[in-house]
C-alpha atoms as a PDB file:
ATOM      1  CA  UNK A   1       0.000   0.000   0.000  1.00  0.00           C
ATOM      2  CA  UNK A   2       1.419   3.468  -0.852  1.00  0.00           C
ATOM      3  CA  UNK A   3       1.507   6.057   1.759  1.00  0.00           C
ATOM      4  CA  UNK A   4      -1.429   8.830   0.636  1.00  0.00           C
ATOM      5  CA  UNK A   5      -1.987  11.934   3.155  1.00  0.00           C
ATOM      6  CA  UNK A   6      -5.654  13.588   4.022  1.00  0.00           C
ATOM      7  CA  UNK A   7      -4.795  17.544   4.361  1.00  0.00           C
ATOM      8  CA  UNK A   8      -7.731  19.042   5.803  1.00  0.00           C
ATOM      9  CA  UNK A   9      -7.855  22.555   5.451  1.00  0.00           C
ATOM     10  CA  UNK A  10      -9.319  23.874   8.536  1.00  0.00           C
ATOM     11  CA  UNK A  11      -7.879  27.413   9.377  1.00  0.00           C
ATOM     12  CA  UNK A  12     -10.751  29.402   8.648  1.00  0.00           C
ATOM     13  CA  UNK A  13     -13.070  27.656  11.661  1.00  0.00           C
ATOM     14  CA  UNK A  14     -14.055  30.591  14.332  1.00  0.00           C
ATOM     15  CA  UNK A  15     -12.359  30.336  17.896  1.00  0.00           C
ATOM     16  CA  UNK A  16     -15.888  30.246  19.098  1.00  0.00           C
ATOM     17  CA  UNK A  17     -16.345  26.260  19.261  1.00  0.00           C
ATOM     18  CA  UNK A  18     -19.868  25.267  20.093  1.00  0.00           C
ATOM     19  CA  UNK A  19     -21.116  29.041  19.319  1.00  0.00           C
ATOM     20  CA  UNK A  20     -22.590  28.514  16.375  1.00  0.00           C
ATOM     21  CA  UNK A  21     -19.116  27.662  14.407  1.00  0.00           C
ATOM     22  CA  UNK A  22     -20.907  26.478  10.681  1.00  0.00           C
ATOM     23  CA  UNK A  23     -17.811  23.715  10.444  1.00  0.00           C
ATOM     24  CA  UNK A  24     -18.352  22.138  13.801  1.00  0.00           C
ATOM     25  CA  UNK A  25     -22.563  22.232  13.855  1.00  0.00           C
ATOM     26  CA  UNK A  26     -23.196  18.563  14.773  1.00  0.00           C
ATOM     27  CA  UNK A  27     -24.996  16.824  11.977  1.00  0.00           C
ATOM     28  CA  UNK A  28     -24.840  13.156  12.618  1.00  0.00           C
ATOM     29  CA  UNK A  29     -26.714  11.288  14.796  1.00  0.00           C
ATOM     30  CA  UNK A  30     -24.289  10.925  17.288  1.00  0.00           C
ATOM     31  CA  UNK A  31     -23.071  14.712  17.155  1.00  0.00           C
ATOM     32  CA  UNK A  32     -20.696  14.147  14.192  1.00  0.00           C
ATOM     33  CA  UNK A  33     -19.482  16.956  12.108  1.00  0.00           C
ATOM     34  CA  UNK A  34     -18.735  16.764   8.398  1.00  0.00           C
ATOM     35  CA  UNK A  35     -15.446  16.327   8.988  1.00  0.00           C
ATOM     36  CA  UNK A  36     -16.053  13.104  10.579  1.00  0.00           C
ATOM     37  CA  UNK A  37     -17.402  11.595   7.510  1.00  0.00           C
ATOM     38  CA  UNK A  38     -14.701  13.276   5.082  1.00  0.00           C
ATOM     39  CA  UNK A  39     -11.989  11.372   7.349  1.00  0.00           C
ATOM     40  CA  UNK A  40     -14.176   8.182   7.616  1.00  0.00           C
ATOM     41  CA  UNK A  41     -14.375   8.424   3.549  1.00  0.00           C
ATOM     42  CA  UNK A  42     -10.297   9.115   3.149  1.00  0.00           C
ATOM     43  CA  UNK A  43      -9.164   5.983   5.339  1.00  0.00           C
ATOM     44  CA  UNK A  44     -11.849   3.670   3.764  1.00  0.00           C
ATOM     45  CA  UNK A  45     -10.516   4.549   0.551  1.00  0.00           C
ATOM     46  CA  UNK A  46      -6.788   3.913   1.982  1.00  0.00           C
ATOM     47  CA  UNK A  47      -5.476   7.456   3.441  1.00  0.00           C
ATOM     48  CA  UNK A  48      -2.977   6.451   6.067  1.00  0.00           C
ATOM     49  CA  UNK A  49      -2.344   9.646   7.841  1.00  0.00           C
ATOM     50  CA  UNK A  50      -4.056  13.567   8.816  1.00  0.00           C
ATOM     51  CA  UNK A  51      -2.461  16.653   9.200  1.00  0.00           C
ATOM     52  CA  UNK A  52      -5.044  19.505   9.914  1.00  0.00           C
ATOM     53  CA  UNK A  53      -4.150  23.223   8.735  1.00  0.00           C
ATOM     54  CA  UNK A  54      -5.242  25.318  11.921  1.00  0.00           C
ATOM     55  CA  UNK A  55      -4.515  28.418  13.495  1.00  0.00           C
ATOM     56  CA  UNK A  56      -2.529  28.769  16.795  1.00  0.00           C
ATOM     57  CA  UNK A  57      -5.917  30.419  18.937  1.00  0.00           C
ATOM     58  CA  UNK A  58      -7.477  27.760  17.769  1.00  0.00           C
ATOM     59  CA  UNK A  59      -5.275  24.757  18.862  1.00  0.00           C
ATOM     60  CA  UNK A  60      -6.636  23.702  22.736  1.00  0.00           C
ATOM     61  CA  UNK A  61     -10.315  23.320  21.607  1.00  0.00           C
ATOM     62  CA  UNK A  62      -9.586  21.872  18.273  1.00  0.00           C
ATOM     63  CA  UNK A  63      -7.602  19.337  19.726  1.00  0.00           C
ATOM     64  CA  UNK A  64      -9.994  18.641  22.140  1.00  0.00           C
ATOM     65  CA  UNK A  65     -13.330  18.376  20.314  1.00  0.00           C
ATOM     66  CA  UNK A  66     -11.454  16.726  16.582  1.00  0.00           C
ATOM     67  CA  UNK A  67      -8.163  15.556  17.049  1.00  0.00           C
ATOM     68  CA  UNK A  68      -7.769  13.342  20.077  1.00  0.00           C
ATOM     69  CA  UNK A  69     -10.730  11.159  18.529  1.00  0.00           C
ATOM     70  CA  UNK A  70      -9.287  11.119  15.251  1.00  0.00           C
ATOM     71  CA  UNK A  71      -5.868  10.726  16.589  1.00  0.00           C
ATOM     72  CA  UNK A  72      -7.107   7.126  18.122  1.00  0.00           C
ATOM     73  CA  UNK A  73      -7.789   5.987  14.585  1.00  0.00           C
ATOM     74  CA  UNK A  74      -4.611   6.945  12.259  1.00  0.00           C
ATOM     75  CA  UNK A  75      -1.806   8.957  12.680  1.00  0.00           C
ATOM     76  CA  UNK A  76      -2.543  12.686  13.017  1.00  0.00           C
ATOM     77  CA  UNK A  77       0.275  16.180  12.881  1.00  0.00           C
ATOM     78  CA  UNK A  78      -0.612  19.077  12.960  1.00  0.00           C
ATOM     79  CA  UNK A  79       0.695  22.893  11.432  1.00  0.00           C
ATOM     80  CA  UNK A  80      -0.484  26.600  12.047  1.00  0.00           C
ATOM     81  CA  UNK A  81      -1.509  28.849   9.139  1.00  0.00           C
ATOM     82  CA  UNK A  82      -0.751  32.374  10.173  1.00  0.00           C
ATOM     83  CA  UNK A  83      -1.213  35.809   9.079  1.00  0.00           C
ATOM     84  CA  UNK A  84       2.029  36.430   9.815  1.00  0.00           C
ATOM     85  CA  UNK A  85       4.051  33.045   8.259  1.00  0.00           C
ATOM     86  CA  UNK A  86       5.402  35.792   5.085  1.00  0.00           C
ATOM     87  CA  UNK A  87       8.233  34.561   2.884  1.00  0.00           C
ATOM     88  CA  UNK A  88      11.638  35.828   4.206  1.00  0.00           C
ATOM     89  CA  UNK A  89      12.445  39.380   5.331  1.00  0.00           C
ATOM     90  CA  UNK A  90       8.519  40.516   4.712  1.00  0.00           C
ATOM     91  CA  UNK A  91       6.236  41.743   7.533  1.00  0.00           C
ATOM     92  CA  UNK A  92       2.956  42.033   7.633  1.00  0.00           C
ATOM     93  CA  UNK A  93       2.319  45.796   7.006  1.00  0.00           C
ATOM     94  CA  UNK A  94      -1.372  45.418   5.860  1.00  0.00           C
ATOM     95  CA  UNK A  95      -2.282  44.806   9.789  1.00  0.00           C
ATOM     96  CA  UNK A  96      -4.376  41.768   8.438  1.00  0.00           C
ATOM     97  CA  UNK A  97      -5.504  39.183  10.540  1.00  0.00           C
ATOM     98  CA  UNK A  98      -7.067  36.819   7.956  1.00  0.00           C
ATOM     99  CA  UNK A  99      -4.629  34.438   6.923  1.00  0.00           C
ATOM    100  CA  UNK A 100      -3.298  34.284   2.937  1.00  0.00           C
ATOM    101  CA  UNK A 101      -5.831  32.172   1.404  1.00  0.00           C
ATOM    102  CA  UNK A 102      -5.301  28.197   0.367  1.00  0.00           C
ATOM    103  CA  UNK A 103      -2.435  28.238  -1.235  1.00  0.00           C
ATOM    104  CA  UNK A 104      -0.614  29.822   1.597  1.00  0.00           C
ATOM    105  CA  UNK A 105      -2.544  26.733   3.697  1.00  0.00           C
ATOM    106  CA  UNK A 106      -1.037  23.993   1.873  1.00  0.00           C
ATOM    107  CA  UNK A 107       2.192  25.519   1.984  1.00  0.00           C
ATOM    108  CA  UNK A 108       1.889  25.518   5.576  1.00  0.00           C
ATOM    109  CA  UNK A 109       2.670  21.400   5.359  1.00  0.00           C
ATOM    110  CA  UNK A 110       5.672  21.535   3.550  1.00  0.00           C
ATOM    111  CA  UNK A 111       8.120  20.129   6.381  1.00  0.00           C
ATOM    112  CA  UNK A 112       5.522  17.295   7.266  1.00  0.00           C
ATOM    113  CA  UNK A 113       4.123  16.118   3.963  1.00  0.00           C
ATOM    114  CA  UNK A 114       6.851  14.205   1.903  1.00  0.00           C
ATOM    115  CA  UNK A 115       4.066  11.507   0.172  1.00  0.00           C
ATOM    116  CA  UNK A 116       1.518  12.667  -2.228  1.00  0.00           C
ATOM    117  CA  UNK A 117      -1.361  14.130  -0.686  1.00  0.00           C
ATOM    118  CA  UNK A 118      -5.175  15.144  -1.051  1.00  0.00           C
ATOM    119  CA  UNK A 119      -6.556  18.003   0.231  1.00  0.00           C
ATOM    120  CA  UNK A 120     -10.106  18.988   1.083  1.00  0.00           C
ATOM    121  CA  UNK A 121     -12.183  21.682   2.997  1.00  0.00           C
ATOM    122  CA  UNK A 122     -13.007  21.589   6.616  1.00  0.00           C
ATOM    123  CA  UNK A 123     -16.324  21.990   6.261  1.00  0.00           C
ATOM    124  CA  UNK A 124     -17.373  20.211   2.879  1.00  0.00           C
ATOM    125  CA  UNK A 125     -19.028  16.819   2.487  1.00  0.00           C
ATOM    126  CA  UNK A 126     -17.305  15.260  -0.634  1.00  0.00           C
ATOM    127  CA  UNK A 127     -18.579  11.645  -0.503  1.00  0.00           C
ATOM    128  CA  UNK A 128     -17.131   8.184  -1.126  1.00  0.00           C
ATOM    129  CA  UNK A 129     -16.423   7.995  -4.803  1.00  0.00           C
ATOM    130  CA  UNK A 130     -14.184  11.175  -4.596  1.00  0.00           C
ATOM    131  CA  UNK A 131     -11.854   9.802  -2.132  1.00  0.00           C
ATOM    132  CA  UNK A 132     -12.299   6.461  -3.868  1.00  0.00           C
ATOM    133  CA  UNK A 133     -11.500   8.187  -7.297  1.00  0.00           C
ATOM    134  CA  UNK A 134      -8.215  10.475  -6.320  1.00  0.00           C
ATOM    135  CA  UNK A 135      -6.768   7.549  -3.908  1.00  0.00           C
ATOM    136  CA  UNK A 136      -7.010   4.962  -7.228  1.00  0.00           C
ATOM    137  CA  UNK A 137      -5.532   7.657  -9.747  1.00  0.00           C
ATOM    138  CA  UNK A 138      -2.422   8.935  -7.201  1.00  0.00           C
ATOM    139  CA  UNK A 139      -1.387   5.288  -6.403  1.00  0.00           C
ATOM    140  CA  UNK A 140      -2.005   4.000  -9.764  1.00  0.00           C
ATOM    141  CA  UNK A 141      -1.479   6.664 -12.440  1.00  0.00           C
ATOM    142  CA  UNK A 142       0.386   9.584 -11.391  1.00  0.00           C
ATOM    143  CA  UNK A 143       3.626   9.971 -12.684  1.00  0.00           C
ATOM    144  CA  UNK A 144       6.161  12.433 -10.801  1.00  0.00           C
ATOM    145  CA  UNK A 145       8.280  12.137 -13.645  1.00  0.00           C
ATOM    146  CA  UNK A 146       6.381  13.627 -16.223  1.00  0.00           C
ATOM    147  CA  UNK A 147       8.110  17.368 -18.016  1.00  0.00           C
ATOM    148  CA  UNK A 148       4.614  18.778 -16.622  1.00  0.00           C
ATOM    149  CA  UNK A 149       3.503  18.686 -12.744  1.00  0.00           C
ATOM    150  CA  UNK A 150       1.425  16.182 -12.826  1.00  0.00           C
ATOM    151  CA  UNK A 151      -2.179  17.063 -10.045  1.00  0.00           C
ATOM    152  CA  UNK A 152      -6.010  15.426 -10.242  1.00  0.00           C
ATOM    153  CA  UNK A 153      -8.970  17.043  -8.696  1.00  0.00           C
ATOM    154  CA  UNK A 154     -12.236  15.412  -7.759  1.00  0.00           C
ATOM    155  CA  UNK A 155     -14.818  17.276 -10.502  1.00  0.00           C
ATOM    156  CA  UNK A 156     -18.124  17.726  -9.044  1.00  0.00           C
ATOM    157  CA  UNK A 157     -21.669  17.714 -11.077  1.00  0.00           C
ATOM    158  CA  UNK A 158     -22.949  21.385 -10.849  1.00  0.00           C
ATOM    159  CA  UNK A 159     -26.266  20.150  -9.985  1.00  0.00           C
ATOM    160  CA  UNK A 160     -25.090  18.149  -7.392  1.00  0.00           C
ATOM    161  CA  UNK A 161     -23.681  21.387  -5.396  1.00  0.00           C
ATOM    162  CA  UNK A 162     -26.130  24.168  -4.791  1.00  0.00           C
ATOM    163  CA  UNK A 163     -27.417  25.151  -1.937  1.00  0.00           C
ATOM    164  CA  UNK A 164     -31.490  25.340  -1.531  1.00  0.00           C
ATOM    165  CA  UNK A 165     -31.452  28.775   1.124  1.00  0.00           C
ATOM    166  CA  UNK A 166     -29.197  31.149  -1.994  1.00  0.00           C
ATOM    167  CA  UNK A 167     -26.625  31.920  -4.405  1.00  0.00           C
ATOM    168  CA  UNK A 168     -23.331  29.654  -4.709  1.00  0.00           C
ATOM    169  CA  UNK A 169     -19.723  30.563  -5.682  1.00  0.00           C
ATOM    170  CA  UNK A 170     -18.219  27.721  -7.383  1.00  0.00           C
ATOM    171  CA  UNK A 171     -15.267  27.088  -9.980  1.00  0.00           C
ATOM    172  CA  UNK A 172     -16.818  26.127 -13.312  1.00  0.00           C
ATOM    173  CA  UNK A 173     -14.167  23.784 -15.257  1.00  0.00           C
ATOM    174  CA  UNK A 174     -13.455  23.446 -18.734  1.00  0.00           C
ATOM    175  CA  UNK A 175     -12.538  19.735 -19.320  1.00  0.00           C
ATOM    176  CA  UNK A 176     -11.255  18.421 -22.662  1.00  0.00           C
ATOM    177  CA  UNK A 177     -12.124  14.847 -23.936  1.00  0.00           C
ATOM    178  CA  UNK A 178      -9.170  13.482 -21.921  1.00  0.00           C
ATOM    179  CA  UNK A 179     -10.963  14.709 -19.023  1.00  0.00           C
ATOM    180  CA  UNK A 180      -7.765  17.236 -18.354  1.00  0.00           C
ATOM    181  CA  UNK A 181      -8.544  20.512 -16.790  1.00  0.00           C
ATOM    182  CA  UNK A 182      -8.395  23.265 -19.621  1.00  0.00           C
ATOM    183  CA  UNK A 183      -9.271  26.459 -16.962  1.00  0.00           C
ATOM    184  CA  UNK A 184     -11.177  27.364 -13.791  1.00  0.00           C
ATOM    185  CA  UNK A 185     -13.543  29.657 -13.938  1.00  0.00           C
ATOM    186  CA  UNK A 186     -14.419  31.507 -10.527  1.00  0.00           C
ATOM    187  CA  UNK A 187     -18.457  32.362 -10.861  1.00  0.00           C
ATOM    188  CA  UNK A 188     -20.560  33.535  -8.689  1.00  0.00           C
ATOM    189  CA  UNK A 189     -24.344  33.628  -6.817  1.00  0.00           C
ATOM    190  CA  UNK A 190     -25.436  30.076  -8.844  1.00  0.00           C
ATOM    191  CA  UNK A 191     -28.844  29.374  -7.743  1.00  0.00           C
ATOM    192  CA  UNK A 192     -31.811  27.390  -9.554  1.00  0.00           C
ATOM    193  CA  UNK A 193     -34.567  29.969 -10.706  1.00  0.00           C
ATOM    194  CA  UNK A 194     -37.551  28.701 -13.042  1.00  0.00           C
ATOM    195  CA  UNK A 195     -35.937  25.042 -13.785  1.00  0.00           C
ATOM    196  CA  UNK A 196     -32.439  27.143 -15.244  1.00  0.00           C
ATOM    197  CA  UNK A 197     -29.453  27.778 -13.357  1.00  0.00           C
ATOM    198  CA  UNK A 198     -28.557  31.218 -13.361  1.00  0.00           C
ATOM    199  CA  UNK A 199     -25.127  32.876 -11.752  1.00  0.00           C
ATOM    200  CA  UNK A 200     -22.952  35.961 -12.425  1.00  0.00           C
ATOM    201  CA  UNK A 201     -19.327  35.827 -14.094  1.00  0.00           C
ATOM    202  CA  UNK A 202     -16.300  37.721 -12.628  1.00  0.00           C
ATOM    203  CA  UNK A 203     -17.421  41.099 -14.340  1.00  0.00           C
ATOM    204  CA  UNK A 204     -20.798  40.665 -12.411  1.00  0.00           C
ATOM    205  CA  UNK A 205     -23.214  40.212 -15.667  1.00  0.00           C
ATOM    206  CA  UNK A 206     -25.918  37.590 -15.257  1.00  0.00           C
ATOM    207  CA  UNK A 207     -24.906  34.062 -17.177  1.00  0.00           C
ATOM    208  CA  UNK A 208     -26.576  30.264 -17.455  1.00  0.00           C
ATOM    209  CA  UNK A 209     -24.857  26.984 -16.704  1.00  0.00           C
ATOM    210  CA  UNK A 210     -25.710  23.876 -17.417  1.00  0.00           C
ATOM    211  CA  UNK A 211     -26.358  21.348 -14.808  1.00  0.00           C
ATOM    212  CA  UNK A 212     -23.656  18.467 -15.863  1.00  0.00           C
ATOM    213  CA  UNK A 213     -21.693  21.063 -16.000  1.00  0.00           C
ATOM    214  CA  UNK A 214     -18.072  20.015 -14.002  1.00  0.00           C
ATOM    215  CA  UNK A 215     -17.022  22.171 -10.613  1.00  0.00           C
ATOM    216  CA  UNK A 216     -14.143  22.086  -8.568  1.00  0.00           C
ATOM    217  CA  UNK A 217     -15.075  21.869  -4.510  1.00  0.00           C
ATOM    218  CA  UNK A 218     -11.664  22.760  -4.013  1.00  0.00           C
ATOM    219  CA  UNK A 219     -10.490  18.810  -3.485  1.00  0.00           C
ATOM    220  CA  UNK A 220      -7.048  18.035  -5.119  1.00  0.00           C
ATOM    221  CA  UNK A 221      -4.045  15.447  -5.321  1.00  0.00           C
ATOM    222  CA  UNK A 222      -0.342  16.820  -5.242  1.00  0.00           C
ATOM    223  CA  UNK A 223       2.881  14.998  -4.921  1.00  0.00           C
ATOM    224  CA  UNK A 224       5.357  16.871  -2.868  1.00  0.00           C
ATOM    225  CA  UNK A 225       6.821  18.969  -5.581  1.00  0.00           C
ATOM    226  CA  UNK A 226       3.994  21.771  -5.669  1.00  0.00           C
ATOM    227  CA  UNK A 227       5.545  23.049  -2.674  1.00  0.00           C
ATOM    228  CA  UNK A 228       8.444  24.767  -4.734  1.00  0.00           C
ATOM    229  CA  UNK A 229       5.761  26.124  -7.120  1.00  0.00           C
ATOM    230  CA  UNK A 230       3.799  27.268  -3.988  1.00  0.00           C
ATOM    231  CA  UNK A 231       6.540  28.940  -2.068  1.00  0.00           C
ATOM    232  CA  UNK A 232       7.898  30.728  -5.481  1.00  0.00           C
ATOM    233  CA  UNK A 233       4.678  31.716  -6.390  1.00  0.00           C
ATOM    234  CA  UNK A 234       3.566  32.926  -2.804  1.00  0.00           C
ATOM    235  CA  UNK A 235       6.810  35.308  -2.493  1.00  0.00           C
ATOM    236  CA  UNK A 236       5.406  36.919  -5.668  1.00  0.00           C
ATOM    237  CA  UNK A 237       1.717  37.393  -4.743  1.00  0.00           C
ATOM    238  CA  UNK A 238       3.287  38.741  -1.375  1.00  0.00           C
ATOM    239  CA  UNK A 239       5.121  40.884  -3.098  1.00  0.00           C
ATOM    240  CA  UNK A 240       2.830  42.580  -5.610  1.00  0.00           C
ATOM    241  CA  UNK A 241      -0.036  43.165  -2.473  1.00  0.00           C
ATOM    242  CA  UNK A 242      -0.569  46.942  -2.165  1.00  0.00           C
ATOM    243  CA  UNK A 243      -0.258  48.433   1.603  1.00  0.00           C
ATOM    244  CA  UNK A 244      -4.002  48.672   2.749  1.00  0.00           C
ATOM    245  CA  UNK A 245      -5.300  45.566   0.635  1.00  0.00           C
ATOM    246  CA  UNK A 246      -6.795  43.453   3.331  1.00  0.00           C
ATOM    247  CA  UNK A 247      -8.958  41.258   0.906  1.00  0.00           C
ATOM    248  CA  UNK A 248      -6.232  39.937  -1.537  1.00  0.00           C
ATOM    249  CA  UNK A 249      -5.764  35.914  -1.667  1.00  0.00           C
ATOM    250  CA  UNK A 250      -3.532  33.140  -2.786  1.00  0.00           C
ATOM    251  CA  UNK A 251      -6.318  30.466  -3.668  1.00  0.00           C
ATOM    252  CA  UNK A 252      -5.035  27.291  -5.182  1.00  0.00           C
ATOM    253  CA  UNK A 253      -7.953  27.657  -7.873  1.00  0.00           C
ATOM    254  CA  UNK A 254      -6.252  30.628  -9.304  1.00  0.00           C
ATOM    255  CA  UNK A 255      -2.713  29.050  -9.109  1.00  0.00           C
ATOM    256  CA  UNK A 256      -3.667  26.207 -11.093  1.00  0.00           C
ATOM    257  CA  UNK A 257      -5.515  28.010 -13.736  1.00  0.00           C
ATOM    258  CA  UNK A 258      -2.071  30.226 -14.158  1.00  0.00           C
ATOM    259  CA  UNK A 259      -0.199  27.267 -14.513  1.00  0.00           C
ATOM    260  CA  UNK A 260      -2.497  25.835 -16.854  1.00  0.00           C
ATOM    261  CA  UNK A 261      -2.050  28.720 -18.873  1.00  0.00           C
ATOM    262  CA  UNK A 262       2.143  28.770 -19.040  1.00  0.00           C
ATOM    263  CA  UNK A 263       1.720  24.730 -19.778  1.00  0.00           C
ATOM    264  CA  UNK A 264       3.443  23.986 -16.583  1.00  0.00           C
ATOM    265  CA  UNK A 265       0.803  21.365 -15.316  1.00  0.00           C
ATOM    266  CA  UNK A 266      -1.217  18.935 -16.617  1.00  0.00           C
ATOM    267  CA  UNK A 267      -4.738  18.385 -14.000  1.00  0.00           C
ATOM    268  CA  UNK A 268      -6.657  15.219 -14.260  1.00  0.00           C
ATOM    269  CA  UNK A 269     -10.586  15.231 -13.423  1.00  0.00           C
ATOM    270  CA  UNK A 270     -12.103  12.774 -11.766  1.00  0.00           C
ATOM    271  CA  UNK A 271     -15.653  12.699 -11.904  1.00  0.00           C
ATOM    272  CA  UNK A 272     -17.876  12.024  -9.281  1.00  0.00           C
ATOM    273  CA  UNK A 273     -21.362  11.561  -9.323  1.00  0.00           C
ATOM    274  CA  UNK A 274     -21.697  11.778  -4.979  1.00  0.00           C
ATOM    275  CA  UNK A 275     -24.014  14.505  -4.088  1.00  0.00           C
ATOM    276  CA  UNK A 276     -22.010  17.629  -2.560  1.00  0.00           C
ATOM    277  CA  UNK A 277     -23.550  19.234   0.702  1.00  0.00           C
ATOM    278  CA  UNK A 278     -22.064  21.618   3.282  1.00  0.00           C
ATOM    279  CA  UNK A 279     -23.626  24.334   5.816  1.00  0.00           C
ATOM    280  CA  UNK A 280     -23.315  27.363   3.740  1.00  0.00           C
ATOM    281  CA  UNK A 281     -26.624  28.843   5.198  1.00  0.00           C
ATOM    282  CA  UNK A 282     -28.150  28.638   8.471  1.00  0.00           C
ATOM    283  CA  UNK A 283     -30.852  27.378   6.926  1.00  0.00           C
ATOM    284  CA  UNK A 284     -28.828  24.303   5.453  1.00  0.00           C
ATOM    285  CA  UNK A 285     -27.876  22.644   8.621  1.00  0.00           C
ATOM    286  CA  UNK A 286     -31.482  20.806   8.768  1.00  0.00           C
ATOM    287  CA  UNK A 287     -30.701  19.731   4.555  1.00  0.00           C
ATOM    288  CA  UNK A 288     -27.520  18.561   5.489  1.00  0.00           C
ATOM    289  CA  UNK A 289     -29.166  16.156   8.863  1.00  0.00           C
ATOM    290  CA  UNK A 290     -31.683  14.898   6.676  1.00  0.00           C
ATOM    291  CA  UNK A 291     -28.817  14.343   4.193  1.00  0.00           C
ATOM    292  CA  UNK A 292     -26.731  12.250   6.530  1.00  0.00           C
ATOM    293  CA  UNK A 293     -29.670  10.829   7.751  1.00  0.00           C
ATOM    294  CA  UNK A 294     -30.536   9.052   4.445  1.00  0.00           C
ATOM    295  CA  UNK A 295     -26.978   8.220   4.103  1.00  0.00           C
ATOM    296  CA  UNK A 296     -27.001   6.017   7.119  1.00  0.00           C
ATOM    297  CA  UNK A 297     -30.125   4.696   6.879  1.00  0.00           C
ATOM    298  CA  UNK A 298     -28.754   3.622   3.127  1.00  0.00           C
ATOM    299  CA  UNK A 299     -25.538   1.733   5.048  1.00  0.00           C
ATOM    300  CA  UNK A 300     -23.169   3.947   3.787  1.00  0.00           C
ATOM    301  CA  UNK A 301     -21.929   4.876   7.595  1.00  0.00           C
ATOM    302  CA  UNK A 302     -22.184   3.467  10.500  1.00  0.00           C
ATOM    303  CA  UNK A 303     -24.672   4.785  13.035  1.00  0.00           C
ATOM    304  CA  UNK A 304     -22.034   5.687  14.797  1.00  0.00           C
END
């Protein structure tokens, strides 16, 4: 068995646990959290070890509630995303306190990741085939030695990722017949209205998508090496951030699609047909119960 990594993104959960924080709302029937299920998913499919991207604040009561259980089951590290973590001789002269975005996050595992790795949001319910999916192609298929970087992403069906309570962002993909990413696109508010699926592109005018159309829910397989394409990459984008810009982000979406563009990677998508759900709205937490509900009652999980 080849050694494959979970990296759960998790920086962005609120220091207030149990007040209301959407990533830790209990939605099992035993009080489990999405992230239970995305971790049950990853070692089913043959994950054999979790590092979780948090912040420092965060540390006691994330240990506590998530990573003494899951440290029973498989071996667990852990690393610190800060606002402050710049590349060398920079300081953070924008007074943010938001850390840098995803692409900072996975950069955070550098000096504890050497195998390939997935990674996945905190607070996202992916489902079995995706983990299934990027755990056959990474032991199987991808090649470390090819003249491009060689990455696969789990491609969601549109359809299968809006929310019922409002608008969606999502990256809409361009796939080619080889089923290799061609470009990201970053659109926004995508909600059903009259049987269409309406949503606004970057420049804000109103467009329609098609259903089957393929997303990205920000779920990816690396091999060590995008860490030197990360690090370069994130000097630059420090770099070019104008004093008083406290919104600016390094998101992994947007890193791809530039490398995509100078034909420095090659991004295989793996389709999955698993229905997407996540607490995006208050009003979703009862969806996503009734979700896991079915899901149980189905056999898929345990009660428990």
């Amino acid at each position: 068995m080849k050694n494959i990594t979970l990296v759960i993104m998790a920086a962005g959960i609120g220091s207030r646990f149990g007040g209301g924080i959407k990533q830790l709302e209990p939605v099992g029937p035993n009080g489990e959290i999405i992230m239970d299920y995305s971790i049950h998913d990853a070692l089913e499919a043959g994950c054999n070890k979790v590092v979780f991207i948090i912040r420092r604040d965060i540390e006691k009561d994330f240990k506590e509630i998530i990573g003494r259980r899951i440290e029973k089951l498989v071996p667990v590290e852990y690393v610190y995303q800060s606002v402050d973590e710049l590349p060398a001789g920079k300081k953070n002269i924008w007074n943010r306190t938001k850390p840098w975005g995803t692409g900072q996050a996975v950069l955070c595992v550098k000096d504890v990741v050497k195998e390939p790795f997935m990674v996945i949001n905190a607070d996202d319910y992916y489902g079995k085939e995706a983990f299934q999916k990027l755990y056959h192609y990474m032991t199987t298929q991808m090649d470390a030695s090819k003249p491009v970087f060689d990455i696969c992403m789990a491609g969601f069906i549109l359809s299968n990722t809006l929310s019922e309570n409002g608008g969606v962002t999502r990256g809409i993909c361009e796939v080619d017949s080889q089923n290799h990413l061609q470009r990201v696109i970053e659109t926004y508010d995508i909600q059903k209205r009259d049987g269409m699926i309406s949503a606004r592109n970057e420049e804000k005018q109103k467009i329609t998508l098609q259903p089957d159309q393929h997303v990205s829910m920000n779920m990816w397989g690396f091999t060590p090496e995008i860490f030197g394409i990360l690090e370069k990459g994130f000097a630059e984008f420090v770099a070019a951030q104008e004093e008083g810009n406290l919104k600016g982000e390094y998101l992994l979406p947007t890193i791809i699609g530039d490398l995509l563009k100078e034909g420095k990677v090659e991004v295989k998508v793996l389709k999955s047909h698993d229905k997407w759900f996540g607490v995006t709205y208050k009003e979703d937490k009862e969806l996503v119960v009734n979700e896991v509900k079915a899901l149980v009652e189905k056999g898929l999980y345990p009660e428990k």
